[in-house]
Protein backbone atom coordinates (compact mmCIF):
# COMPACT_ATOMS: atom_id res chain seq x y z
CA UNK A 1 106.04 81.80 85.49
CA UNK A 2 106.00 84.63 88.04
CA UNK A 3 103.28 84.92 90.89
CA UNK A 4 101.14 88.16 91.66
CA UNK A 5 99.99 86.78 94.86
CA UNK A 6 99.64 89.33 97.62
CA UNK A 7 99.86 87.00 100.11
CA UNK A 8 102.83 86.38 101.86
CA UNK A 9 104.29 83.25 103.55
CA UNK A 10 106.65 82.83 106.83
CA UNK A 11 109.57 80.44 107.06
CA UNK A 12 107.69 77.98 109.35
CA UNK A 13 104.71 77.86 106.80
CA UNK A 14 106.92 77.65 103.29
CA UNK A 15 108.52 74.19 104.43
CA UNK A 16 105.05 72.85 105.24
CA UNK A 17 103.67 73.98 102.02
CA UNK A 18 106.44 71.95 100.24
CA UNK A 19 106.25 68.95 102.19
CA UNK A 20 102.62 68.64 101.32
CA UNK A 21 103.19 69.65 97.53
CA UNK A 22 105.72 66.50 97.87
CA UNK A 23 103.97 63.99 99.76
CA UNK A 24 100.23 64.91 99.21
CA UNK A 25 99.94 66.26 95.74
CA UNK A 26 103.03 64.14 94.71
CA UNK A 27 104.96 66.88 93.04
CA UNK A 28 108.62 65.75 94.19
CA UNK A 29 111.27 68.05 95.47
CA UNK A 30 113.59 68.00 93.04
CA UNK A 31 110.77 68.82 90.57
CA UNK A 32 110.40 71.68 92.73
CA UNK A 33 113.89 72.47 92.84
CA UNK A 34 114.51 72.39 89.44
CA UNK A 35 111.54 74.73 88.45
CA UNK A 36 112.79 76.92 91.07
CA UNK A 37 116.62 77.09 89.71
CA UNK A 38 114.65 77.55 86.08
CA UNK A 39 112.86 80.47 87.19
CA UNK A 40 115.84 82.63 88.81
CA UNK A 41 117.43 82.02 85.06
CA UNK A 42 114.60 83.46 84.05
CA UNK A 43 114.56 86.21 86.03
CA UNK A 44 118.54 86.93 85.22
CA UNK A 45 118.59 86.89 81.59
CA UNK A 46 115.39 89.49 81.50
CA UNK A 47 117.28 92.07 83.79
CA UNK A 48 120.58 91.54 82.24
CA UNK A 49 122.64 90.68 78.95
CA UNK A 50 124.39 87.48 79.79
CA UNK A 51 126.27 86.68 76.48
CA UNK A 52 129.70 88.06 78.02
CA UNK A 53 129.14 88.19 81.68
CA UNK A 54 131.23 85.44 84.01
CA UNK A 55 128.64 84.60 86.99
CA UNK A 56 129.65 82.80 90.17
CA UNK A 57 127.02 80.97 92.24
CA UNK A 58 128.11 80.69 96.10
CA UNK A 59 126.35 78.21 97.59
CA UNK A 60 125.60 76.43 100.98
CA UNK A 61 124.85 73.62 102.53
CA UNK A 62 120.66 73.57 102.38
CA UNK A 63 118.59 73.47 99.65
CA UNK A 64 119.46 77.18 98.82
CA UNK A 65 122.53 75.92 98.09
CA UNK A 66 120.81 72.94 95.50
CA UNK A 67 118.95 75.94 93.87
CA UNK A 68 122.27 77.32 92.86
CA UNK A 69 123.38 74.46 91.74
CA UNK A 70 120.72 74.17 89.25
CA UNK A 71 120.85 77.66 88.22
CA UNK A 72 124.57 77.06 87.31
CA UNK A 73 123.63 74.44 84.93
CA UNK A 74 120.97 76.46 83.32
CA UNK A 75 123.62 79.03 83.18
CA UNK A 76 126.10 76.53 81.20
CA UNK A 77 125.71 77.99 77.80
CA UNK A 78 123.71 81.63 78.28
CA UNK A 79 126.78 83.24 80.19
CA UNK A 80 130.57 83.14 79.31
CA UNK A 81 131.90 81.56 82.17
CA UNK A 82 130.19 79.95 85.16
CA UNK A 83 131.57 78.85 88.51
CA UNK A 84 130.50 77.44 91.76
CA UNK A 85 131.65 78.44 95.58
CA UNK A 86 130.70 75.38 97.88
CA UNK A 87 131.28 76.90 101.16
CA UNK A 88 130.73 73.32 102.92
CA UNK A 89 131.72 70.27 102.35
CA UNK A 90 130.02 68.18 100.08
CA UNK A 91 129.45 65.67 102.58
CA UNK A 92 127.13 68.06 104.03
CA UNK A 93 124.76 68.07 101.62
CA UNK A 94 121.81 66.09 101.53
CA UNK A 95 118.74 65.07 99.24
CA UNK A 96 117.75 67.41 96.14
CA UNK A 97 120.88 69.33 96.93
CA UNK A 98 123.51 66.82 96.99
CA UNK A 99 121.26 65.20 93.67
CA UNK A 100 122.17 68.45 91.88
CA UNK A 101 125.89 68.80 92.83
CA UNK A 102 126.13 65.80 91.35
CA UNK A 103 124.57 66.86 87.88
CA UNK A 104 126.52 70.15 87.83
CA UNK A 105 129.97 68.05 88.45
CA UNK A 106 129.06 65.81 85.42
CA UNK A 107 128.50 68.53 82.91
CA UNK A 108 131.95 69.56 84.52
CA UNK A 109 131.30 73.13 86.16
CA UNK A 110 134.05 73.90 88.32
CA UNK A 111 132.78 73.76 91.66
CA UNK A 112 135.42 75.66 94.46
CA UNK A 113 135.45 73.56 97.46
CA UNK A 114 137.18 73.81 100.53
CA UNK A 115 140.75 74.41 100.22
CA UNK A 116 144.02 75.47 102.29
CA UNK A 117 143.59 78.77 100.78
CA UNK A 118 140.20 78.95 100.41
CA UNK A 119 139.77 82.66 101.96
CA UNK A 120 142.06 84.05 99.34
CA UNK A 121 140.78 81.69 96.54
CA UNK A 122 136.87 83.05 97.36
CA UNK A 123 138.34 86.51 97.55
CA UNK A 124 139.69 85.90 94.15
CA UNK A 125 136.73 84.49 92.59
CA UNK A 126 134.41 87.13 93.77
CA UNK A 127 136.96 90.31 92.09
CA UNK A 128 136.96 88.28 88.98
CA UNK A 129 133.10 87.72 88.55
CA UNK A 130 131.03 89.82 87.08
CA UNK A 131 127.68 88.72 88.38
CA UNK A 132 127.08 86.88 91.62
CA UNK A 133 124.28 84.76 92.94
CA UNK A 134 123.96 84.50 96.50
CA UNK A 135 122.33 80.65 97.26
CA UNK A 136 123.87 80.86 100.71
CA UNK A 137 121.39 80.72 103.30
CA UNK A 138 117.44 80.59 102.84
CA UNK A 139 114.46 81.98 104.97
CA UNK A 140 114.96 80.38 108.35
CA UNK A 141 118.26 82.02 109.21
CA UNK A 142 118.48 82.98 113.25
CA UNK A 143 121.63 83.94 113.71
CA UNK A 144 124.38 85.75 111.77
CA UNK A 145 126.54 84.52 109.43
CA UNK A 146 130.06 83.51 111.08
CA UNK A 147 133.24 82.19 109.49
CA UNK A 148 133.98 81.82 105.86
CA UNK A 149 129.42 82.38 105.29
CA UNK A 150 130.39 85.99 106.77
CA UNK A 151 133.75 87.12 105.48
CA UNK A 152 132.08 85.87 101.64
CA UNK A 153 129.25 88.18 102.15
CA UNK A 154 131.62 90.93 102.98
CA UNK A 155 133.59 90.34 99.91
CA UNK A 156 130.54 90.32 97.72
CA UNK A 157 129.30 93.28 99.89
CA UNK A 158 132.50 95.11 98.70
CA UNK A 159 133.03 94.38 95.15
CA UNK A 160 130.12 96.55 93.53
CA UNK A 161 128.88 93.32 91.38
CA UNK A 162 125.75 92.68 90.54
CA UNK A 163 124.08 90.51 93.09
CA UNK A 164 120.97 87.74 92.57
CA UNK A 165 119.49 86.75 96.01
CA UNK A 166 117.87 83.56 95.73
CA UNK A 167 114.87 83.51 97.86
CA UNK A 168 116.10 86.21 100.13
CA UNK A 169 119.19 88.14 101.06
CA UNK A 170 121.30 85.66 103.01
CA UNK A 171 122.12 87.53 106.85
CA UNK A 172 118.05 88.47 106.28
CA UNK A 173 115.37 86.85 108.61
CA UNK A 174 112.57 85.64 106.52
CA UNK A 175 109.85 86.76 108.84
CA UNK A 176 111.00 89.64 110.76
CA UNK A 177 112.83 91.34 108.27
CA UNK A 178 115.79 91.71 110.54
CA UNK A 179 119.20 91.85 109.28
CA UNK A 180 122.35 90.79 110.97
CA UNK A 181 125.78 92.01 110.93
CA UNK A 182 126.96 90.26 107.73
CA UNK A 183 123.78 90.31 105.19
CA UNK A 184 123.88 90.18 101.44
CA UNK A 185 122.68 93.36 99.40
CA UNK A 186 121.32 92.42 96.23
CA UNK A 187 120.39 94.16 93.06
CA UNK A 188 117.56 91.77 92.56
CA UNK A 189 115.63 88.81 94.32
CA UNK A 190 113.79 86.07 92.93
CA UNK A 191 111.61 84.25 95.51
CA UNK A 192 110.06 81.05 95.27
CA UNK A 193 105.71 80.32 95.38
CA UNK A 194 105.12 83.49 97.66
CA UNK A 195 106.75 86.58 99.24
CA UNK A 196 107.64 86.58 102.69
CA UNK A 197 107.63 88.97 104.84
CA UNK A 198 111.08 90.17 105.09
CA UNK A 199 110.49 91.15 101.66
CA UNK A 200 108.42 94.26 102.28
CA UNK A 201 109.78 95.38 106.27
CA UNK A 202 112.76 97.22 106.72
CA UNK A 203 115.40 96.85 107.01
CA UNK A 204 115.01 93.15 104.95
CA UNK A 205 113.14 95.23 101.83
CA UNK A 206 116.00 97.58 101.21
CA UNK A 207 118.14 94.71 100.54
CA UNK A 208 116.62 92.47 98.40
CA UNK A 209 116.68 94.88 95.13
CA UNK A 210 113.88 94.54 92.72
CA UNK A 211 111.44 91.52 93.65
CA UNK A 212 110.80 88.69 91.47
CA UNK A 213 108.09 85.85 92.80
CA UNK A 214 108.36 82.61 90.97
CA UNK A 215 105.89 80.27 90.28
CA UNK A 216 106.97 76.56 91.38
CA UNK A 217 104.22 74.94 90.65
CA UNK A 218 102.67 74.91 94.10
CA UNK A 219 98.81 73.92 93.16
CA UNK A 220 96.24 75.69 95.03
CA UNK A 221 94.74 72.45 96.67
CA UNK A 222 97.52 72.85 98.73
CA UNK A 223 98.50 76.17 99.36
CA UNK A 224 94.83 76.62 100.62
CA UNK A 225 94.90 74.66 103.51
CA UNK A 226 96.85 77.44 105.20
CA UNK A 227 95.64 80.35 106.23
CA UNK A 228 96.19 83.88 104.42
CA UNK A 229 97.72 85.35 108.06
CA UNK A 230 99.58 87.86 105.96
CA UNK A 231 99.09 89.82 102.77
CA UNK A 232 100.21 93.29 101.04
CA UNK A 233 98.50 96.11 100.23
CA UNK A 234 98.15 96.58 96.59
CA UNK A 235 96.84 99.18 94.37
CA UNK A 236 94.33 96.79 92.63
CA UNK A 237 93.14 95.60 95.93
CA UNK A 238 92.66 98.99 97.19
CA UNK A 239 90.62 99.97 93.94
CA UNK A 240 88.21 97.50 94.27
CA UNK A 241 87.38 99.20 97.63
CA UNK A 242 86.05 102.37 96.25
CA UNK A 243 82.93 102.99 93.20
CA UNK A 244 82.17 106.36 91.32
CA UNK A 245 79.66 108.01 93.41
CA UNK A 246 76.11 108.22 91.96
CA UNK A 247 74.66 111.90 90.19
CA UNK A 248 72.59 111.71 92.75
CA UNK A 249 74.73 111.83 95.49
CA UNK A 250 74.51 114.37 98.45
CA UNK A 251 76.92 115.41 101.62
CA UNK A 252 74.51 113.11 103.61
CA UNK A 253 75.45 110.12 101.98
CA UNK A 254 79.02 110.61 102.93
CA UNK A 255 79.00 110.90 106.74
CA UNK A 256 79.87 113.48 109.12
CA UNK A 257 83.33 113.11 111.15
CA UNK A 258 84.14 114.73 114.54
CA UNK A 259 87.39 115.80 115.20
CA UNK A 260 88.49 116.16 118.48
CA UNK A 261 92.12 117.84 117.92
CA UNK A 262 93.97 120.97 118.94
CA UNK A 263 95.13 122.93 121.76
CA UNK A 264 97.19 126.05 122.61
CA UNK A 265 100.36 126.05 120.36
CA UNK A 266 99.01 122.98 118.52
CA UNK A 267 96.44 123.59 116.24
CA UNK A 268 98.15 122.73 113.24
CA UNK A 269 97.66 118.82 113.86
CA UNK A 270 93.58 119.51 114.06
CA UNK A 271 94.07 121.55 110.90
CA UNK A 272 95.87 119.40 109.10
CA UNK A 273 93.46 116.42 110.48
CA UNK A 274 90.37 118.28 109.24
CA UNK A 275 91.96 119.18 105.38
CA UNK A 276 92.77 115.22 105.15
CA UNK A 277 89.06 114.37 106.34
CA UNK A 278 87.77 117.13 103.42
CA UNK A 279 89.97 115.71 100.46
CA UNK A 280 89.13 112.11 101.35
CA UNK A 281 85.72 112.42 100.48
CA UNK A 282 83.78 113.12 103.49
CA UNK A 283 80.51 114.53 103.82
CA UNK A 284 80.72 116.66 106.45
CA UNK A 285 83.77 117.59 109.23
CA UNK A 286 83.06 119.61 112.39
CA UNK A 287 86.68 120.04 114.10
CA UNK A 288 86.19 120.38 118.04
CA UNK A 289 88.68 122.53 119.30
CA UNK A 290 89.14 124.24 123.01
CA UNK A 291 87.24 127.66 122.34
CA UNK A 292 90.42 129.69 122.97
CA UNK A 293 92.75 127.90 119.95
CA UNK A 294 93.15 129.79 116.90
CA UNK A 295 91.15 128.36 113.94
CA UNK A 296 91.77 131.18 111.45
CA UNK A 297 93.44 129.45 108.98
CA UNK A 298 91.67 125.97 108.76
CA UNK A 299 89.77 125.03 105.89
CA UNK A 300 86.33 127.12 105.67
CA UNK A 301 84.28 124.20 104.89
CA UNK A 302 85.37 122.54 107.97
CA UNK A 303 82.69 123.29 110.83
CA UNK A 304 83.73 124.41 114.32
CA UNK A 305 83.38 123.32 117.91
CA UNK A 306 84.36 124.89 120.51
CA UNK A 307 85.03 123.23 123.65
CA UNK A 308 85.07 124.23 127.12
CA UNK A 309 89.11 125.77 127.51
CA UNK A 310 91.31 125.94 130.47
CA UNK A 311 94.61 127.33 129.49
CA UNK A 312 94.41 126.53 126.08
CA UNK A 313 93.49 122.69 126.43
CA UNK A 314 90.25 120.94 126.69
CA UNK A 315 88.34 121.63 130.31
CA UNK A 316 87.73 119.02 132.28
CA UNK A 317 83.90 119.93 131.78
CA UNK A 318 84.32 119.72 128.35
CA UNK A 319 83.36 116.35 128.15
CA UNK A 320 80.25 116.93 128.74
CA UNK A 321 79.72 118.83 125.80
CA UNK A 322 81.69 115.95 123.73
CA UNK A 323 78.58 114.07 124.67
CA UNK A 324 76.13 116.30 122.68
CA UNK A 325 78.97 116.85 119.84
CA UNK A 326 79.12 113.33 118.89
CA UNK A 327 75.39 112.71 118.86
CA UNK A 328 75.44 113.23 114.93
CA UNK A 329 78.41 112.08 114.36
CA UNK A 330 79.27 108.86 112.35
CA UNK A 331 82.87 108.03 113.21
CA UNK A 332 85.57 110.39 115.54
CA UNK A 333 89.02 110.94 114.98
CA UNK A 334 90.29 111.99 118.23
CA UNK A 335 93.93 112.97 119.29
CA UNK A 336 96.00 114.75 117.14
CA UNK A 337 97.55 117.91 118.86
CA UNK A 338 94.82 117.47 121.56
CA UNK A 339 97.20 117.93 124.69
CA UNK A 340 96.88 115.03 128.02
CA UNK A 341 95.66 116.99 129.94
CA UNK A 342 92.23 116.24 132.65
CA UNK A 343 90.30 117.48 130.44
CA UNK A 344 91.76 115.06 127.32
CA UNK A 345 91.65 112.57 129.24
CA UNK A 346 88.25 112.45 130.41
CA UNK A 347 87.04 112.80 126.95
CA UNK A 348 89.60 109.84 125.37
CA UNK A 349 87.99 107.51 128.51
CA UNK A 350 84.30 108.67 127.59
CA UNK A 351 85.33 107.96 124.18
CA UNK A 352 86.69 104.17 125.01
CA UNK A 353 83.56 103.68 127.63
CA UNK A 354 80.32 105.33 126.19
CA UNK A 355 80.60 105.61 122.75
CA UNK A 356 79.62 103.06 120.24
CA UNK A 357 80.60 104.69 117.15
CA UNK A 358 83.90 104.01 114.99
CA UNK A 359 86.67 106.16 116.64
CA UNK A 360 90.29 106.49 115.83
CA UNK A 361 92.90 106.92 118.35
CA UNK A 362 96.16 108.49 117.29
CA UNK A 363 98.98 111.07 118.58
CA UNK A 364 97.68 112.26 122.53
CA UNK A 365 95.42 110.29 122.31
CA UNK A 366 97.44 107.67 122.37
CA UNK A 367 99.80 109.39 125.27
CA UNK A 368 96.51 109.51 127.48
CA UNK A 369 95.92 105.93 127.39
CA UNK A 370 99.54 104.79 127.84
CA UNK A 371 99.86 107.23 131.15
CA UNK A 372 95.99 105.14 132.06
CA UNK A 373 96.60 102.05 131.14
CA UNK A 374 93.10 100.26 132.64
CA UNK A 375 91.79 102.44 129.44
CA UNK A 376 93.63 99.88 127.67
CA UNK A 377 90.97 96.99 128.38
CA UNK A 378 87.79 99.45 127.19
CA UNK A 379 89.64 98.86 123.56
CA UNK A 380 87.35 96.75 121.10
CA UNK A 381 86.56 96.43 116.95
CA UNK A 382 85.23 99.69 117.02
CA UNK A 383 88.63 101.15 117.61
CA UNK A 384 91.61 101.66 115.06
CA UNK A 385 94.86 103.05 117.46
CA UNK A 386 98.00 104.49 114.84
CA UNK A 387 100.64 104.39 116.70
CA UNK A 388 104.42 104.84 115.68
CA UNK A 389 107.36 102.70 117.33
CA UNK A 390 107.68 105.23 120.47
CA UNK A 391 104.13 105.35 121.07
CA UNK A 392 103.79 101.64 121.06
CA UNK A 393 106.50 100.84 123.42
CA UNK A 394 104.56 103.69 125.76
CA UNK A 395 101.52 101.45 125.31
CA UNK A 396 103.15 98.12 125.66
CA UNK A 397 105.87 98.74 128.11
CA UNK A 398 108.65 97.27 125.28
CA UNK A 399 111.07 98.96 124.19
CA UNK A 400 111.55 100.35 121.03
CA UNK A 401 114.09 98.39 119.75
CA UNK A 402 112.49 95.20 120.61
CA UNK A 403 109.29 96.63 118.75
CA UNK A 404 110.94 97.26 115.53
CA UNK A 405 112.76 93.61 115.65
CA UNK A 406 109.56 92.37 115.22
CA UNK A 407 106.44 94.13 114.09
CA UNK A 408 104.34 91.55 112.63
CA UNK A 409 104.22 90.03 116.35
CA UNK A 410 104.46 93.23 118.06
CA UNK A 411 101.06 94.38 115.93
CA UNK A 412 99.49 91.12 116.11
CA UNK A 413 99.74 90.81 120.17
CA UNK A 414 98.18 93.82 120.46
CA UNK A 415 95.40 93.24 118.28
CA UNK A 416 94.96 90.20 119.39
CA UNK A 417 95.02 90.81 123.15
CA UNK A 418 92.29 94.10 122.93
CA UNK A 419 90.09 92.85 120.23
CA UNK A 420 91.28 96.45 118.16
CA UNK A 421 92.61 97.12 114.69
CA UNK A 422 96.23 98.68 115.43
CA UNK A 423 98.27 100.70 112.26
CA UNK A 424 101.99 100.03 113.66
CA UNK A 425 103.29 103.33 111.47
CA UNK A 426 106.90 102.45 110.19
CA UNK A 427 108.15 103.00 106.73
CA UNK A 428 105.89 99.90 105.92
CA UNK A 429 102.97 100.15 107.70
CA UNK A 430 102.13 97.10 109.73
CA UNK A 431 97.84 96.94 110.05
CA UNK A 432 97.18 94.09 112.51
CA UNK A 433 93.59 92.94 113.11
CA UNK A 434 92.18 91.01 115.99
CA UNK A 435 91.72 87.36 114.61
CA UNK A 436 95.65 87.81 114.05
CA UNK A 437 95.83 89.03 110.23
CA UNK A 438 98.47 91.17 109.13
CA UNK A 439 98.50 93.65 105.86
CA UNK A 440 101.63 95.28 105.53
CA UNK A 441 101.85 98.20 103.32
CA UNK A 442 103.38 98.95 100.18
CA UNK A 443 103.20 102.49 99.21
CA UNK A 444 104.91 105.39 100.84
CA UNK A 445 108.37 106.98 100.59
CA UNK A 446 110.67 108.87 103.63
CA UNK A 447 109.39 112.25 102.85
CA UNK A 448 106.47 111.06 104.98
CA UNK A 449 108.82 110.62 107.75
CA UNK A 450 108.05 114.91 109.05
CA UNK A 451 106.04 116.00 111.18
CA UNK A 452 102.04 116.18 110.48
CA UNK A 453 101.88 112.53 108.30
CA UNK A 454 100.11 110.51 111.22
CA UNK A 455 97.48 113.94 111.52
CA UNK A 456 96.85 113.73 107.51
CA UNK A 457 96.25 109.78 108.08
CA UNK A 458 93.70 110.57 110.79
CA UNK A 459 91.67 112.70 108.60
CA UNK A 460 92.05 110.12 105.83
CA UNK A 461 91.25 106.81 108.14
CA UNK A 462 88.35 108.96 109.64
CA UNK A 463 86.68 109.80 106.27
CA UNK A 464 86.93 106.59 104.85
CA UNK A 465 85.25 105.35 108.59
CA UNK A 466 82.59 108.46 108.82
CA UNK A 467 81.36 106.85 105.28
CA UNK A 468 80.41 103.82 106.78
CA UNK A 469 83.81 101.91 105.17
CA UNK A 470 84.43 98.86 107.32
CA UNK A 471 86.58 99.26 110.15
CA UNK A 472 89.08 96.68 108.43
CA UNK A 473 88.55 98.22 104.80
CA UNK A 474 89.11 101.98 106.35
CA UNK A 475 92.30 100.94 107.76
CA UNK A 476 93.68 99.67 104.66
CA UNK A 477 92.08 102.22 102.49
CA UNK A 478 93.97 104.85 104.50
CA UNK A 479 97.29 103.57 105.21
CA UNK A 480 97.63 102.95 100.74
CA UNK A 481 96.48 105.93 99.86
CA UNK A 482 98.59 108.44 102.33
CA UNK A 483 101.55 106.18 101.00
CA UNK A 484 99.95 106.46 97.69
CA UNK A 485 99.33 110.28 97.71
CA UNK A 486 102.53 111.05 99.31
CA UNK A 487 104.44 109.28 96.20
CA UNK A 488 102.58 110.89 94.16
CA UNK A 489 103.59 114.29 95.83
CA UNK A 490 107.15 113.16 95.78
CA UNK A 491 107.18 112.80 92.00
CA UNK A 492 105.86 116.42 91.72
CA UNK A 493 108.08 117.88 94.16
CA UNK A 494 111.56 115.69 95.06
CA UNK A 495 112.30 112.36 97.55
CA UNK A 496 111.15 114.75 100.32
CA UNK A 497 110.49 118.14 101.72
CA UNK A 498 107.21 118.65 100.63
CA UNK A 499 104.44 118.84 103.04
CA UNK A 500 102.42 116.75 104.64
CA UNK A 501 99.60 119.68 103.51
CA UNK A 502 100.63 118.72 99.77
CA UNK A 503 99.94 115.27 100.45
CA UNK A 504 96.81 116.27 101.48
CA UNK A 505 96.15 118.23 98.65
CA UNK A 506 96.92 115.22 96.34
CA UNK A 507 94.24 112.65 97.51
CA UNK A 508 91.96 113.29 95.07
CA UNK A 509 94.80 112.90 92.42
CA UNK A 510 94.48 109.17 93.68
CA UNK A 511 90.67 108.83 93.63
CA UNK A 512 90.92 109.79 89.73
CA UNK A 513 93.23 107.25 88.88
CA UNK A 514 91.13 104.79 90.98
CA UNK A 515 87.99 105.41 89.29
CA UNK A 516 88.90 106.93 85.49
CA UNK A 517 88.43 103.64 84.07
CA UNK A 518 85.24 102.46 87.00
CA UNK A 519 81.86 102.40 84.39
């Protein structure tokens, strides 16, 4: 009855999907409809005790609005009283929607329809309800809800009921995530053949409550012909990524990283950069540092490097000795703490021109190629960037804001445009690869949101790279498991304040679980 799927689907690609479940496979839409209605029942009675409860189902005009209507006669005899909100006319509705307004008004549900009072009368129907299920508005919404579909939402909004989004929050944008000025904010969400997007982004994913996926009988001949463009991270797809390591093993078999971090007053971002690197598993880290910075208290297995200095930043000569560091090297993390100065600079463009080894880009690193931005076209597949929502807008020239309205587009541009993997870091993680796949993540809490998270996930994505992962599989690997680790820390320690050092500290807490039960 429910789907595990880890794929998610957009709101141009979910009405294609149905209209060739209808007219290919020959499932029709009201079948559809009705197993979808059948499903959020489901869902209801298993999260709460019905027997006394009076639930009112606001509906609209679309077929989110025919899904309530068969939920409400499903409801007929499991809750104690049942009523319906049209907030259109029923001349309005069309198809498998006005097909089931029709069966609900002959087992005599009392549908509220428009009315000379009807503000007041909603208003009234809302305070006495004690659940309410939000079939407003589906996926495609693109603007907010105005009128009577707004002022509703603010009364459910404002009556601390419990709330049932059907298919999403209405006021959410399916694919962006984006909520407008009036948006439902549900308890819990039952969805309908896949996730979409909105589900897992902010600030769509805080208001959808727990998420239920319902199976609606979609058959896999058809869902196939479309491309798997966007999926989630999970845990059991991050396991499969990772085996015990043989008796045999030795530091050899587990790379070497280079670290190219650190300057004067910033050391701690190398540091923390190199202690990541060590408790993800890698063979061997040598942290290059400007000779002058103070490496007393990194880690001692981590080897040093020191670089050329000029006031406590790399030397613009320095990159010649870069040359000769990374000779043994099997992936670089560069960037973290490293200053943009001439002398960063020179090594970040040797980096993107010369090299041919996986390197990741993050922090400075980042800064130097936004201030040079011909650097940008030297980017390829060898070359994961992490940026956060500033740092992209520097290397994009959009703003911010615009950024964050979309980041599954934002990501996938990018990607797309320099043939890179890019980690767009936002409280869910948007990894965007060049043929235009998106994994979004789906660990991680806001105690990561402190200073020194994006160094720990350099050390972790360059590990997982300097053991010959796959660019692709290092990227996800990384991104899950500082989420992962970090909630892990945040159960040991509180929602946050703990640092990103303890993180650190906890990766091999997550390798455990992975592979306890791996034979």
């Amino acid at each position: 009855m429910f789907s595990n799927s880890s794929r998610l689907v957009g709101s141009s690609e979910m009405p294609e999907i149905d209209h060739k479940t209808i007219f290919e496979f020959g499932l029709p839409g009201e079948v559809l409809m009705e197993n979808a209605g059948r499903g959020c029942v489901r869902v209801l009675t298993e999260n709460i005790n019905l027997s006394d409860k009076k639930v009112l189902v606001v509906c609209g005009p679309g077929n989110n609005g025919g899904d309530g209507f068969v939920i409400a006669r499903y409801l007929l005899k499991k809750a104690a009283d049942i009523k319906i909100i049209l907030l259109s006319g029923a001349g309005k509705l069309q198809g498998d929607a006005l097909l089931n307004y029709k069966r609900a008004k002959k087992l005599n549900i009392q549908i509220i329809e428009e009315s000379d009072n009807f503000n007041e009368t909603l208003k009234g129907a809302v305070k006495n309800s004690d659940i309410v299920i939000d079939a407003i508005f589906g996926t495609g919404l693109k603007s907010g809800p105005r009128g009577i579909f707004g002022e509703i939402i603010d009364y459910i909004n404002n009556s601390n009921k419990f709330v049932m989004a059907v298919d999403i929050p209405s006021g959410t944008n399916g694919d962006t995530g984006k909520t407008f000025e009036k948006t439902i904010k549900a308890d819990i969400c039952a969805t309908f053949g896949f996730a979409k997007p909105a589900h897992y982004i902010e600030p769509g994913k805080k208001n959808r409550g727990k998420l239920f996926v319902i199976d609606i009988g979609i058959p896999h001949s058809v869902s196939d012909q479309f491309e798997e463009n966007i999926n989630i991270l999970t845990k059991e797809y991050i396991k499969t990524l990772f085996k015990k390591r043989a008796p045999e093993s030795h530091k050899g078999n587990f790379g070497h990283l280079g670290i190219i971090a650190g300057s004067k007053n910033k050391t701690g971002a190398a540091l923390l950069c190199s202690k990541a690197a060590h408790r993800s598993g890698a063979g061997l880290v040598t942290l290059c540092m400007p000779s002058d910075s103070d490496t007393s208290q990194s880690f001692n297995e981590t080897m040093k490097f020191g670089s050329y200095s000029e006031k406590g930043e790399f030397a613009e000569n320095s990159v010649d000795q870069i040359r000769d560091f990374i000779k043994d090297k099997t992936a670089i993390s560069a960037g973290p703490g490293m200053g943009t100065g001439k002398g960063a600079k020179k090594i970040i463009e040797f980096l993107l021109k010369e090299t041919d080894i996986p390197v990741l880009i993050d922090a400075d690193g980042l800064n130097i190629i936004s201030e040079k931005r011909e650097l940008l076209d030297y980017l390829d597949k060898r070359i994961i960037l992490t940026p956060h929502p500033k740092e992209m807008s520097r290397l994009t020239g959009v703003s911010t804001e615009e950024i964050l309205s979309d980041q599954i587009r934002a990501a996938r541009e990018f990607a797309k445009k320099y043939k890179c993997i890019l980690v767009l870091k936002t409280s869910s993680s948007i990894i965007a690869f060049p043929d235009g796949r998106i994994k979004i993540n789906t660990s991680g809490n806001p105690g990561l949101a402190t200073g020194g998270s994006g160094d720990i996930l350099s050390g972790i994505t360059g590990a997982f790279l300097a053991n010959k992962m796959s660019m692709e599989n290092a990227a996800e690997a990384a991104v899950f498991i500082h989420g992962y680790s970090a909630d892990i820390t945040s159960l040991q320690k509180g929602p946050f304040g703990y640092l990103p050092s303890e993180t650190a500290d906890n990766i091999p807490i997550v390798f455990k679980e992975f592979l306890e039960n791996d034979h």
